[in-house]
C-alpha atoms as a PDB file:
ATOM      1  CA  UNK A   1       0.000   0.000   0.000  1.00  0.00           C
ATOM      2  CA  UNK A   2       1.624   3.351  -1.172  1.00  0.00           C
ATOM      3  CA  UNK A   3       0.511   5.133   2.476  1.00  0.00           C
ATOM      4  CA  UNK A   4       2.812   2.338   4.335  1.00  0.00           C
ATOM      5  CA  UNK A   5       5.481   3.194   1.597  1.00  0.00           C
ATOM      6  CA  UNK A   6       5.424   6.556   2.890  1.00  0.00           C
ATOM      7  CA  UNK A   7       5.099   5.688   6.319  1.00  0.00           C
ATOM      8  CA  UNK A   8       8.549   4.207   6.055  1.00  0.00           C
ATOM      9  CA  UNK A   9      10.142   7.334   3.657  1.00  0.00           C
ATOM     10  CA  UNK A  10       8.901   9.540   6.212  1.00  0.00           C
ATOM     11  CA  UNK A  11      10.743   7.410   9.030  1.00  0.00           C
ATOM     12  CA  UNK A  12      13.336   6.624   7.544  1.00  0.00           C
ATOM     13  CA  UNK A  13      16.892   7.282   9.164  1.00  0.00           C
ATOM     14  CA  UNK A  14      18.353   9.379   7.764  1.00  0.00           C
ATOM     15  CA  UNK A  15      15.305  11.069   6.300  1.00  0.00           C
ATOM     16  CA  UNK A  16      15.383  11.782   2.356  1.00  0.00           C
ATOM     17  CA  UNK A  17      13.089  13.914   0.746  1.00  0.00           C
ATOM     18  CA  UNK A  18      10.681  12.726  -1.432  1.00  0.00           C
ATOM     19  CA  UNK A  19       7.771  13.674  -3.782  1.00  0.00           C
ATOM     20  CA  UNK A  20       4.083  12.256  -3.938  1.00  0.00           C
ATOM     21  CA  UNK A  21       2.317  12.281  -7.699  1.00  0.00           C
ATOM     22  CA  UNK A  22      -0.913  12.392  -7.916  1.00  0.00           C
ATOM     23  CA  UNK A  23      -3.382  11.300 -10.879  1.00  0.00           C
ATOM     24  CA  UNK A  24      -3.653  14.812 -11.241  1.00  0.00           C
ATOM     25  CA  UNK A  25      -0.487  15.693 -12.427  1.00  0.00           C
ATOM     26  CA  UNK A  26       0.486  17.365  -8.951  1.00  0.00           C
ATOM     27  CA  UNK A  27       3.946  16.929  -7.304  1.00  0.00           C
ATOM     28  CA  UNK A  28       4.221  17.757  -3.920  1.00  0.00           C
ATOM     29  CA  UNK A  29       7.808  17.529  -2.225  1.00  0.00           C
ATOM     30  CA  UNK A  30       8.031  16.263   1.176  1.00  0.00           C
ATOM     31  CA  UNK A  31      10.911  18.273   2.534  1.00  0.00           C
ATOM     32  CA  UNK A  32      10.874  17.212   6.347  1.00  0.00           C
ATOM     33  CA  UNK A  33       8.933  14.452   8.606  1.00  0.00           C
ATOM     34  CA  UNK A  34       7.568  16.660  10.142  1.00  0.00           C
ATOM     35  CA  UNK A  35       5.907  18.465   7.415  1.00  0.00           C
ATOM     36  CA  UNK A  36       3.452  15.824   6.485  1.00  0.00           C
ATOM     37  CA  UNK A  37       0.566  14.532   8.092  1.00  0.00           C
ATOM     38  CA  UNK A  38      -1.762  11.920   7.590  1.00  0.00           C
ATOM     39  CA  UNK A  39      -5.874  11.971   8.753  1.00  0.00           C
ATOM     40  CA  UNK A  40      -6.508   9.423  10.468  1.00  0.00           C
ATOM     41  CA  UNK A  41      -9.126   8.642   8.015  1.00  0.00           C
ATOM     42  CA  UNK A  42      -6.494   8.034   5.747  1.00  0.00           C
ATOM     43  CA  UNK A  43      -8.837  10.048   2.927  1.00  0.00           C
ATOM     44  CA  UNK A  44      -6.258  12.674   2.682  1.00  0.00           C
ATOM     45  CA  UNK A  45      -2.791  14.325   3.869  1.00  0.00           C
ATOM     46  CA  UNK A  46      -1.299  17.819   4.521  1.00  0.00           C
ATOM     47  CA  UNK A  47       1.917  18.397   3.234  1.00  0.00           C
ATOM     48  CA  UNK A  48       3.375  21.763   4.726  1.00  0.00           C
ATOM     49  CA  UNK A  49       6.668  23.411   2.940  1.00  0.00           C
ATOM     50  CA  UNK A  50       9.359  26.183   4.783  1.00  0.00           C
ATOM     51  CA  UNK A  51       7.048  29.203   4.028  1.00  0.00           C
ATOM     52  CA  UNK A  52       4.188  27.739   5.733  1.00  0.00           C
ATOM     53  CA  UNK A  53       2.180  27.091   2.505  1.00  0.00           C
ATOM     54  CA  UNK A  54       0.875  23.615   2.695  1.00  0.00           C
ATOM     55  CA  UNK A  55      -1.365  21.405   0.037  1.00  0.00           C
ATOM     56  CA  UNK A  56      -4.018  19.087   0.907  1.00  0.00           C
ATOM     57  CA  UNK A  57      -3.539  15.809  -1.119  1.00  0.00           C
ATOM     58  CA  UNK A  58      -6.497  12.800  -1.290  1.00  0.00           C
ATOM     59  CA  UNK A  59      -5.126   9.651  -0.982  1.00  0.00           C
ATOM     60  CA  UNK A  60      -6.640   7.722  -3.747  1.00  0.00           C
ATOM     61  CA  UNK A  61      -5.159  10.026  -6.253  1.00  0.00           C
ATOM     62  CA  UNK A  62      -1.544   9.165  -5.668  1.00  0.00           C
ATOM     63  CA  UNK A  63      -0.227   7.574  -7.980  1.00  0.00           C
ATOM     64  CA  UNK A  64       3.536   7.094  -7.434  1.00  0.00           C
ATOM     65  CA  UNK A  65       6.166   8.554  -5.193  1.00  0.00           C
ATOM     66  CA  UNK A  66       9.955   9.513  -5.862  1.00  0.00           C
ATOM     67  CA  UNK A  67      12.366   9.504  -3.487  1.00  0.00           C
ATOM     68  CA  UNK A  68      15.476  11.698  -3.083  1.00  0.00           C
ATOM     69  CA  UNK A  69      16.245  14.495  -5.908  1.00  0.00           C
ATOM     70  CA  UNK A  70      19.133  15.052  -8.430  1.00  0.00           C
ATOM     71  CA  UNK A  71      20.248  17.507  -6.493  1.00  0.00           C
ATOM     72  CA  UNK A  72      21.069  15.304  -3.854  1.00  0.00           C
ATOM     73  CA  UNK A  73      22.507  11.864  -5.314  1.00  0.00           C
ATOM     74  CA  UNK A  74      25.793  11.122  -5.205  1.00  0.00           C
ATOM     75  CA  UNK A  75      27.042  12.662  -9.016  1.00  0.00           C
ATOM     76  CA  UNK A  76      27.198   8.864 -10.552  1.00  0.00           C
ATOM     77  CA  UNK A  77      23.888   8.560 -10.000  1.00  0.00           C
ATOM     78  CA  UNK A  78      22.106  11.846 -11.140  1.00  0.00           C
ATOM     79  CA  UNK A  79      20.847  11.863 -14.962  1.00  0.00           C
ATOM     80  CA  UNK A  80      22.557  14.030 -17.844  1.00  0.00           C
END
């Protein structure tokens, strides 16, 4: 289930950031743990980013989620 998937991302140790797709075409990045939260519904998720803006995302329309960013992968790894 893609909700335990990013159960784990967001517990992960060290934490990577990663980004949730949605059916939609949204991407949302996840840039901390502590900037996501799930309802306890499970229906839907907040997703807050460093100026406080957040997006409200419903669960059944994810449809993938990528973890980690160019940016940030060691230089053999990132695309050209």
């Amino acid at each position: 289930m893609i909700l335990e998937d990013i159960d784990d991302l967001v517990e992960a140790k060290p934490f990577v950031p990663f980004t949730i797709n949605t059916a939609d075409g949204l991407a949302v990045e996840v840039q901390h743990p502590k900037w996501i939260l799930v309802s306890p519904t499970e229906r839907s998720m907040h997703v807050v980013n460093q100026t406080g803006k957040f997006k409200i995302i419903a669960t059944n329309l994810i449809t993938s989620i990528e973890a980690g960013h160019p940016s940030e992968l060691p230089e053999q790894c990132q695309r050209n």
